[in-house]
N, C-alpha and C. Protein backbone atom coordinates (compact mmCIF):
# COMPACT_ATOMS: atom_id res chain seq x y z
N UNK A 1 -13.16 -5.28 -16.88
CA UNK A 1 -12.38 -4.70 -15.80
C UNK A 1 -10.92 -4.71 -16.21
N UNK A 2 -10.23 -3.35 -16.13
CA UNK A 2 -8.93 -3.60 -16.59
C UNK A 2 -8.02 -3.42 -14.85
N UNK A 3 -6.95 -3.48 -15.19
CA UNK A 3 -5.75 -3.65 -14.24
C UNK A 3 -4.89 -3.01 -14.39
N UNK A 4 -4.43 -2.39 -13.58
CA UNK A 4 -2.54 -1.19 -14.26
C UNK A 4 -1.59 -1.82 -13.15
N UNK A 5 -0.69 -2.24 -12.87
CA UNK A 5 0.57 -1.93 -11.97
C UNK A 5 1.04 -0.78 -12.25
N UNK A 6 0.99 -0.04 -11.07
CA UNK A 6 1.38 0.88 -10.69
C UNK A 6 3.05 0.49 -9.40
N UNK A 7 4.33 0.86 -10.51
CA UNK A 7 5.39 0.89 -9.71
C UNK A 7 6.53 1.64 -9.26
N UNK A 8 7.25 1.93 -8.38
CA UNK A 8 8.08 2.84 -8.26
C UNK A 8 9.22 2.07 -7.78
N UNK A 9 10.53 2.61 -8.54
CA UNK A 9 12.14 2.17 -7.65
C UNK A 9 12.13 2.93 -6.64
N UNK A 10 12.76 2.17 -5.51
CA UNK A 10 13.32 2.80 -4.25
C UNK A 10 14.74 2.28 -4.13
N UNK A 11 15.77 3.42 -4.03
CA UNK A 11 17.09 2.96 -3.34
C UNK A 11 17.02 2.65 -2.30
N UNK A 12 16.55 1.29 -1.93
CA UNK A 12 16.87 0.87 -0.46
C UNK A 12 16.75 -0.55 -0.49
N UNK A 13 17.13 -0.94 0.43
CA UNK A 13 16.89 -2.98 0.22
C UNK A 13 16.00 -3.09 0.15
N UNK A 14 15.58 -4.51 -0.79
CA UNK A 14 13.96 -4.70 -0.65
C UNK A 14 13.74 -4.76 0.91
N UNK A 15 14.04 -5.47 1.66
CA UNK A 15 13.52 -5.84 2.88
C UNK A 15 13.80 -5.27 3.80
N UNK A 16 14.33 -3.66 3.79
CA UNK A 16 13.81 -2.84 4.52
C UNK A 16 12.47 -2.19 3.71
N UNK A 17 12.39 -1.99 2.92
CA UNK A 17 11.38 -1.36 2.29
C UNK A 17 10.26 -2.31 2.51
N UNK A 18 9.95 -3.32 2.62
CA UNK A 18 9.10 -4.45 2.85
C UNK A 18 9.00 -4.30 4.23
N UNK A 19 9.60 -4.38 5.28
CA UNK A 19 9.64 -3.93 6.55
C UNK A 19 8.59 -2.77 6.76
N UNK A 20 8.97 -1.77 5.94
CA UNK A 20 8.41 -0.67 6.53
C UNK A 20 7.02 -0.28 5.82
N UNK A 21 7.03 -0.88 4.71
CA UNK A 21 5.73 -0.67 4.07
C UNK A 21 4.32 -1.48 4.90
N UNK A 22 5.23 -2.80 4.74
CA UNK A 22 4.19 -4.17 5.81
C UNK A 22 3.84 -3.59 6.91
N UNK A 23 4.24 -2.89 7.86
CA UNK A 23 3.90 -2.28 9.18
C UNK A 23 3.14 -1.18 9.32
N UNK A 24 2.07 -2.01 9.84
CA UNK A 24 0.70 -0.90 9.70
C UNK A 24 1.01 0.29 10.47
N UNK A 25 1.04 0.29 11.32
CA UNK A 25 1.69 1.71 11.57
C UNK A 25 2.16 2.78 11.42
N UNK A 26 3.07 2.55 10.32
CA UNK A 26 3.36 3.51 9.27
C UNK A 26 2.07 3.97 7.82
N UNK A 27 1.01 3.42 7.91
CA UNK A 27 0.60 3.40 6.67
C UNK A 27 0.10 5.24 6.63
N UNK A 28 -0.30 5.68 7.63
CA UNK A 28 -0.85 7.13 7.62
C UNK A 28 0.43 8.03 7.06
N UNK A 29 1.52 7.73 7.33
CA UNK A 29 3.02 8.42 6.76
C UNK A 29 2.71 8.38 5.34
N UNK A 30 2.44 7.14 4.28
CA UNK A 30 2.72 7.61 3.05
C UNK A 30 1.35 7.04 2.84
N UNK A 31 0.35 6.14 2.68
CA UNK A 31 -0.75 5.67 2.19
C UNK A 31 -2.39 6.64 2.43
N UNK A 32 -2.12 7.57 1.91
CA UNK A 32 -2.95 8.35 1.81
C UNK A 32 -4.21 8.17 1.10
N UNK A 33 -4.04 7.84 0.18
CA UNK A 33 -5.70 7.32 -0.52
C UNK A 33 -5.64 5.82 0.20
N UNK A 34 -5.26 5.05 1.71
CA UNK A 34 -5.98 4.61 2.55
C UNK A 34 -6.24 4.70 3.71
N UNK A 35 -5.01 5.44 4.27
CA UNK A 35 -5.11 5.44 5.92
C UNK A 35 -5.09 6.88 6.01
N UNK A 36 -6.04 7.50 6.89
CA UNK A 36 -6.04 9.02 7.64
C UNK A 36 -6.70 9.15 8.78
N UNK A 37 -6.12 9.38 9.89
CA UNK A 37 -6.31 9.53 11.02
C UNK A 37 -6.26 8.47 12.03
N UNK A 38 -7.07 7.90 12.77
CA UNK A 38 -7.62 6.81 13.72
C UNK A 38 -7.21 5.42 13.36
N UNK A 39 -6.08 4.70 13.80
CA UNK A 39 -5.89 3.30 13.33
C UNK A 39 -5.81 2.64 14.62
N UNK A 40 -6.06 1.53 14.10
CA UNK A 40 -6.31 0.58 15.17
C UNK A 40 -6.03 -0.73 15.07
N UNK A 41 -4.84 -1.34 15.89
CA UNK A 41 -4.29 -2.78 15.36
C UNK A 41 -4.98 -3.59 15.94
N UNK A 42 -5.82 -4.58 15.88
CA UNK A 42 -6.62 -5.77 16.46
C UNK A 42 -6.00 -6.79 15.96
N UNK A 43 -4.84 -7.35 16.37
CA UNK A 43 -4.34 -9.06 15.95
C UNK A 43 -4.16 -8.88 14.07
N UNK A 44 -4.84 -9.38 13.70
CA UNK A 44 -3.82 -9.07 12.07
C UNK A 44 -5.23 -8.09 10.95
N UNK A 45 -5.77 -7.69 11.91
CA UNK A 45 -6.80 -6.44 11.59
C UNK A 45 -6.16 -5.23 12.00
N UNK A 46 -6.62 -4.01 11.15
CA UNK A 46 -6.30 -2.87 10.75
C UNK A 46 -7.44 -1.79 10.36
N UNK A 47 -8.00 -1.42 11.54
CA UNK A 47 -8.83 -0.96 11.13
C UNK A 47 -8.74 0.49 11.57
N UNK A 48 -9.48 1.47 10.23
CA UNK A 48 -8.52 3.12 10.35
C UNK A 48 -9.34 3.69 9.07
N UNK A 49 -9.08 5.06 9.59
CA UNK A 49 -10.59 6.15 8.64
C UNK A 49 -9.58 6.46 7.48
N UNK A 50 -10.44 6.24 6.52
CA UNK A 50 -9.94 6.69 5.30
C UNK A 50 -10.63 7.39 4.10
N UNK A 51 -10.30 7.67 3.39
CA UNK A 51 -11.45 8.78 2.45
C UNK A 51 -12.52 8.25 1.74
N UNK A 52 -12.47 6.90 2.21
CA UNK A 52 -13.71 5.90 1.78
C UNK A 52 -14.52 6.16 3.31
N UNK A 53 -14.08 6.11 4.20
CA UNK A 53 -14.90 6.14 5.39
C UNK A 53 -13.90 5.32 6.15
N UNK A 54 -14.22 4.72 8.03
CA UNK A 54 -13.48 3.53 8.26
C UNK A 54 -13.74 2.19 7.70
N UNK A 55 -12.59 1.80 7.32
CA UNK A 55 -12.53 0.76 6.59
C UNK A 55 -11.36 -0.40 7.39
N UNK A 56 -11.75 -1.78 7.29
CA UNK A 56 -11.28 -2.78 7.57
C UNK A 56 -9.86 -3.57 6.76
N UNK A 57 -8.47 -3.38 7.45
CA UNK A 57 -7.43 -3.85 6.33
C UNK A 57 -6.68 -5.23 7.14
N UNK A 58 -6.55 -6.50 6.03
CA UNK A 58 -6.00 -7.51 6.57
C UNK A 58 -4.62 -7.83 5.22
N UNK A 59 -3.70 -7.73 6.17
CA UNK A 59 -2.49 -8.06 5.63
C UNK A 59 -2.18 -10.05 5.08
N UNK A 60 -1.73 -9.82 4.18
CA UNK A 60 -1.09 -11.97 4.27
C UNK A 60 -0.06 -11.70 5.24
N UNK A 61 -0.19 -12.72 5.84
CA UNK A 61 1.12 -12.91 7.19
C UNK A 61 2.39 -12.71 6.01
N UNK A 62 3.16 -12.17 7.11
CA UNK A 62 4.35 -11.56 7.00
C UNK A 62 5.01 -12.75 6.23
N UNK A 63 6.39 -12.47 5.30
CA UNK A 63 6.92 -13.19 4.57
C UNK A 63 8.19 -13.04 4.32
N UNK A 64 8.93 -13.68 3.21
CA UNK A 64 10.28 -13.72 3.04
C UNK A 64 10.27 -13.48 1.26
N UNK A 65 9.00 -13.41 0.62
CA UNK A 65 8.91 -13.61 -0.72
C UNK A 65 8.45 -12.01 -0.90
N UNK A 66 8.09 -10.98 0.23
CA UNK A 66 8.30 -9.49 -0.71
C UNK A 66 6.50 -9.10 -0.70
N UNK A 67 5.76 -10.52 -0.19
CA UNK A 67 4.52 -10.08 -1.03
C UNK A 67 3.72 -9.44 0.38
N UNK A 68 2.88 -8.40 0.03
CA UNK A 68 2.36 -6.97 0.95
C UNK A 68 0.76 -7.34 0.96
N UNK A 69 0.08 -8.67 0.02
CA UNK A 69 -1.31 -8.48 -0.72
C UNK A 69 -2.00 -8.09 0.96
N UNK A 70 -3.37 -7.35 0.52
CA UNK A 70 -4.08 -7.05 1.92
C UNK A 70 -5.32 -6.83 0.93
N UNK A 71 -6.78 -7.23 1.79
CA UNK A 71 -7.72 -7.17 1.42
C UNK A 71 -8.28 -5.83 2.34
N UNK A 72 -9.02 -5.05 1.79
CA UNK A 72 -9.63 -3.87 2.21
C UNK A 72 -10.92 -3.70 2.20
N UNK A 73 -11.93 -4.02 3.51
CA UNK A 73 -13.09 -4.42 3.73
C UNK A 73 -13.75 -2.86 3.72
N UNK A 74 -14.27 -2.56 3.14
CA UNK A 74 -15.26 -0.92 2.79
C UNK A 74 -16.02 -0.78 3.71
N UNK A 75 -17.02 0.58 3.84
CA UNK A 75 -17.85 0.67 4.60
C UNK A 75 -19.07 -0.07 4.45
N UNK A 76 -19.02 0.01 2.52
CA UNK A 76 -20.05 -1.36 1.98
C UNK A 76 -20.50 -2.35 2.51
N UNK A 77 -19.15 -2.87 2.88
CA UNK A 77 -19.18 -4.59 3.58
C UNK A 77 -18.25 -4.86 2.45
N UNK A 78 -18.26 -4.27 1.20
CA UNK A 78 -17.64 -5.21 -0.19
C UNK A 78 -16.36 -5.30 0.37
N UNK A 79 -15.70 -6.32 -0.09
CA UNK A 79 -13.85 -6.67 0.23
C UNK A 79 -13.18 -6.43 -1.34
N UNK A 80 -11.79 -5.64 -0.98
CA UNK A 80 -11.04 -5.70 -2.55
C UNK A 80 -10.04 -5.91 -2.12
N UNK A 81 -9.40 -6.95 -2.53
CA UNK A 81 -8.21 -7.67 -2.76
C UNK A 81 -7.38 -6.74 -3.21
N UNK A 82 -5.65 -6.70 -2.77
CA UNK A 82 -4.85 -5.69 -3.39
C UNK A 82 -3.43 -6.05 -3.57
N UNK A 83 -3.04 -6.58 -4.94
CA UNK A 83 -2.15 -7.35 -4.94
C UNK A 83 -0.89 -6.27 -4.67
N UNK A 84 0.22 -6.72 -3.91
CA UNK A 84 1.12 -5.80 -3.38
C UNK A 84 2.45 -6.18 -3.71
N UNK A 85 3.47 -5.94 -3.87
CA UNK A 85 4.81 -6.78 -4.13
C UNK A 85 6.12 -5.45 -3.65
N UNK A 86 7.15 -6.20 -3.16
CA UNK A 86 8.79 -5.22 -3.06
C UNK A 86 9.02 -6.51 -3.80
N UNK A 87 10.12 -6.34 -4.71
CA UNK A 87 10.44 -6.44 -5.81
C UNK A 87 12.34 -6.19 -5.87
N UNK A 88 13.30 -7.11 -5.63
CA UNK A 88 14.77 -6.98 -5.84
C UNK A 88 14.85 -6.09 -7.17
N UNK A 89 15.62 -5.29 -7.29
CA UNK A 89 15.71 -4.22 -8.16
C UNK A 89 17.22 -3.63 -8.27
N UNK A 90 18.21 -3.36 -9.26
CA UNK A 90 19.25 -3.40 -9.50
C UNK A 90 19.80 -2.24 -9.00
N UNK A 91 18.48 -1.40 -8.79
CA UNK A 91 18.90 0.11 -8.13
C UNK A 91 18.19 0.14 -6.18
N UNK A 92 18.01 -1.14 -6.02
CA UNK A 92 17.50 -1.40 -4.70
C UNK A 92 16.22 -2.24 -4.75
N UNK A 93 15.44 -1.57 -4.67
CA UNK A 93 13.98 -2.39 -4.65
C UNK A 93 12.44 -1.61 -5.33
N UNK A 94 11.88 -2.49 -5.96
CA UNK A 94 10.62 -2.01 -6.85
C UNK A 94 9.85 -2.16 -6.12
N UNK A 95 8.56 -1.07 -5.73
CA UNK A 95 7.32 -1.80 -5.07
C UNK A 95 6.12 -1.70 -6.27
N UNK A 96 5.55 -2.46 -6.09
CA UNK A 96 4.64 -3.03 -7.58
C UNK A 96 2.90 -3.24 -7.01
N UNK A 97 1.84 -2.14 -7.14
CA UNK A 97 0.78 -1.87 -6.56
C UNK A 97 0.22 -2.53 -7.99
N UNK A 98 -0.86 -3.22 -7.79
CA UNK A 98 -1.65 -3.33 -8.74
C UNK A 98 -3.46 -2.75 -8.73
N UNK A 99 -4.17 -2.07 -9.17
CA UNK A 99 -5.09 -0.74 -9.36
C UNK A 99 -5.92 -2.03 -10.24
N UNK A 100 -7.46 -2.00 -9.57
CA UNK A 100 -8.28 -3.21 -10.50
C UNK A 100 -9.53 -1.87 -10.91
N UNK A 101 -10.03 -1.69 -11.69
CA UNK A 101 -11.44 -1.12 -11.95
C UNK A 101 -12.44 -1.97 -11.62
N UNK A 102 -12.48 -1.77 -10.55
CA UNK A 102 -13.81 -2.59 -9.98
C UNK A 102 -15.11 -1.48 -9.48
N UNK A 103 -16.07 -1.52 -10.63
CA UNK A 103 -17.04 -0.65 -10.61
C UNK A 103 -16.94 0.73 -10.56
N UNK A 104 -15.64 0.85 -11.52
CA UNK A 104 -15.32 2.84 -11.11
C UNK A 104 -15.44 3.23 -12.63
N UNK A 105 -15.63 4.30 -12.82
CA UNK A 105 -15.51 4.88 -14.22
C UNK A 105 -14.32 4.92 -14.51
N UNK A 106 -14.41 4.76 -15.79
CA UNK A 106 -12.92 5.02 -16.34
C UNK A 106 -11.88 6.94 -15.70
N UNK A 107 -12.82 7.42 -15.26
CA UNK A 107 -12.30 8.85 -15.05
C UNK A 107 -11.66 8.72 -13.33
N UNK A 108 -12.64 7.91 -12.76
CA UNK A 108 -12.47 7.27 -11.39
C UNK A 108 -11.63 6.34 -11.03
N UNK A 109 -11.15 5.73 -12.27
CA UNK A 109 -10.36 4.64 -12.38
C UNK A 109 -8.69 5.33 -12.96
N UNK A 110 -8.83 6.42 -13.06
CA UNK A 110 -7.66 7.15 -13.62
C UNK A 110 -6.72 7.39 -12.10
N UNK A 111 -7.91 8.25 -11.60
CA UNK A 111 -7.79 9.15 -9.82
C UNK A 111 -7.21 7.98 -9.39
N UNK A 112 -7.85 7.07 -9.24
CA UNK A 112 -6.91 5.68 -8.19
C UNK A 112 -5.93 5.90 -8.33
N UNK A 113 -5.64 5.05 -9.63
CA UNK A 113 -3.99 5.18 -10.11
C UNK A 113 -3.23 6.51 -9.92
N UNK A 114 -3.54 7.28 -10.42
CA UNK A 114 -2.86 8.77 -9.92
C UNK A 114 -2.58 8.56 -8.04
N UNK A 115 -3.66 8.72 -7.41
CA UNK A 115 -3.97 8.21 -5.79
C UNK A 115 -2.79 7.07 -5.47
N UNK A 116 -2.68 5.96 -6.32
CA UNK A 116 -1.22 5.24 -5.91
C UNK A 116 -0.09 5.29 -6.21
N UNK A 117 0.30 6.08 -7.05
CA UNK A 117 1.54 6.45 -7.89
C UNK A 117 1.74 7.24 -6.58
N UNK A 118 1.03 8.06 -6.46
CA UNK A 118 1.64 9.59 -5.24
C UNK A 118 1.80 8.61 -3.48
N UNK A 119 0.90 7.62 -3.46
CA UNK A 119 1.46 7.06 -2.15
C UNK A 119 2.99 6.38 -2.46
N UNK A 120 3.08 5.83 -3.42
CA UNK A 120 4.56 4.92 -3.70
C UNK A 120 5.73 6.17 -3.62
N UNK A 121 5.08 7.43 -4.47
CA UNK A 121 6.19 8.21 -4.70
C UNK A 121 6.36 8.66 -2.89
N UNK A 122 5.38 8.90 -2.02
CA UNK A 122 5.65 9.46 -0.70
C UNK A 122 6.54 8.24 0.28
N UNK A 123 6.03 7.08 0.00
CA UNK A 123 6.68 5.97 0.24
C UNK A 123 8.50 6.21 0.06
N UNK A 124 8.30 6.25 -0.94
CA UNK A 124 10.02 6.35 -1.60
C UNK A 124 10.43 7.16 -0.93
N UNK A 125 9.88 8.45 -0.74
CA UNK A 125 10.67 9.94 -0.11
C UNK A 125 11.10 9.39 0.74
N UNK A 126 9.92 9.07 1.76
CA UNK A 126 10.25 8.42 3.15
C UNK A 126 11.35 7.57 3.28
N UNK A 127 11.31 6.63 2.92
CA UNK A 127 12.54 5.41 2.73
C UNK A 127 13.82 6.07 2.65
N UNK A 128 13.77 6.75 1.07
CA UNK A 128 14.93 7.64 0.71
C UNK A 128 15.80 8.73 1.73
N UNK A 129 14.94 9.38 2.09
CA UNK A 129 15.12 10.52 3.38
C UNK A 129 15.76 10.38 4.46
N UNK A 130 15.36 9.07 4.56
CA UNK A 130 16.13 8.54 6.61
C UNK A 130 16.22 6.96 6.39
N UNK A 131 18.14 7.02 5.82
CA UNK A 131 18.43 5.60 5.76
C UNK A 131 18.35 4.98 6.92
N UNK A 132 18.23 5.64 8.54
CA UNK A 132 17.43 4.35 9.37
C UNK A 132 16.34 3.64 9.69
N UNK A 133 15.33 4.68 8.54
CA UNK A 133 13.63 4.24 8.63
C UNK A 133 14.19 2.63 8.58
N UNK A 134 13.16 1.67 8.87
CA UNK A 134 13.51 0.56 8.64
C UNK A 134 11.86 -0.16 9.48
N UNK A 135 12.40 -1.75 9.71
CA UNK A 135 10.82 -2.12 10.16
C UNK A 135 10.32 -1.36 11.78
């Protein structure tokens, strides 16, 4: 099983960008290969249709260290861990996705990564676009 970080700079503080990424609410705005359509906040559950089907998302409680990790419960039942990071960055802030091949083809395992590069890059727009987005 290999691993890529997948990262993008954003001109903006980390911790607005951490703000706004962490808040489920926003995830249908830029997280497209996870959230589309129907979300639903239940206490620190997140549950919302996505191109896997509806799927189950639990955030690590909120923090001061940047870190976003959330496990993503499938229609399977299977859970995948998703290590997440905002990142202090000299031009503002890095967000740092990490992409696991867990049972995908290497061709399938490409699409992900492609699939998270384009949420970070929509991420960024967003951020970038309206310096009052915020948490």
């Amino acid at each position: 099983m290999q691993s890529v970080h997948v990262s993008r700079v954003i001109a903006a503080d980390p911790r607005r960008v951490y703000e706004f990424a962490v808040d489920a609410r926003h995830l249908p705005l830029w997280a497209a290969g996870l959230a589309q359509g129907d979300l639903v906040i239940d206490g620190d559950r997140v549950h919302l249709d996505s191109p896997m089907g509806r799927v189950e998302v639990r955030f690590v409680a909120r923090n001061t260290l940047g870190v976003i990790d959330h496990d993503v419960t499938l229609p399977s039942g299977a859970t995948v861990t998703n290590p997440m990071r905002v990142l202090a960055h000299p031009q503002g802030a890095e967000i740092v996705f990490t992409v696991r091949q867990i049972d995908l083809t290497d061709a399938d395992f490409a699409r992900d990564v492609a699939a998270v590069r384009a949420d970070l890059d929509r991420l960024a727009a967003l951020i970038e676009a309206d310096r009052g987005v915020g948490g």
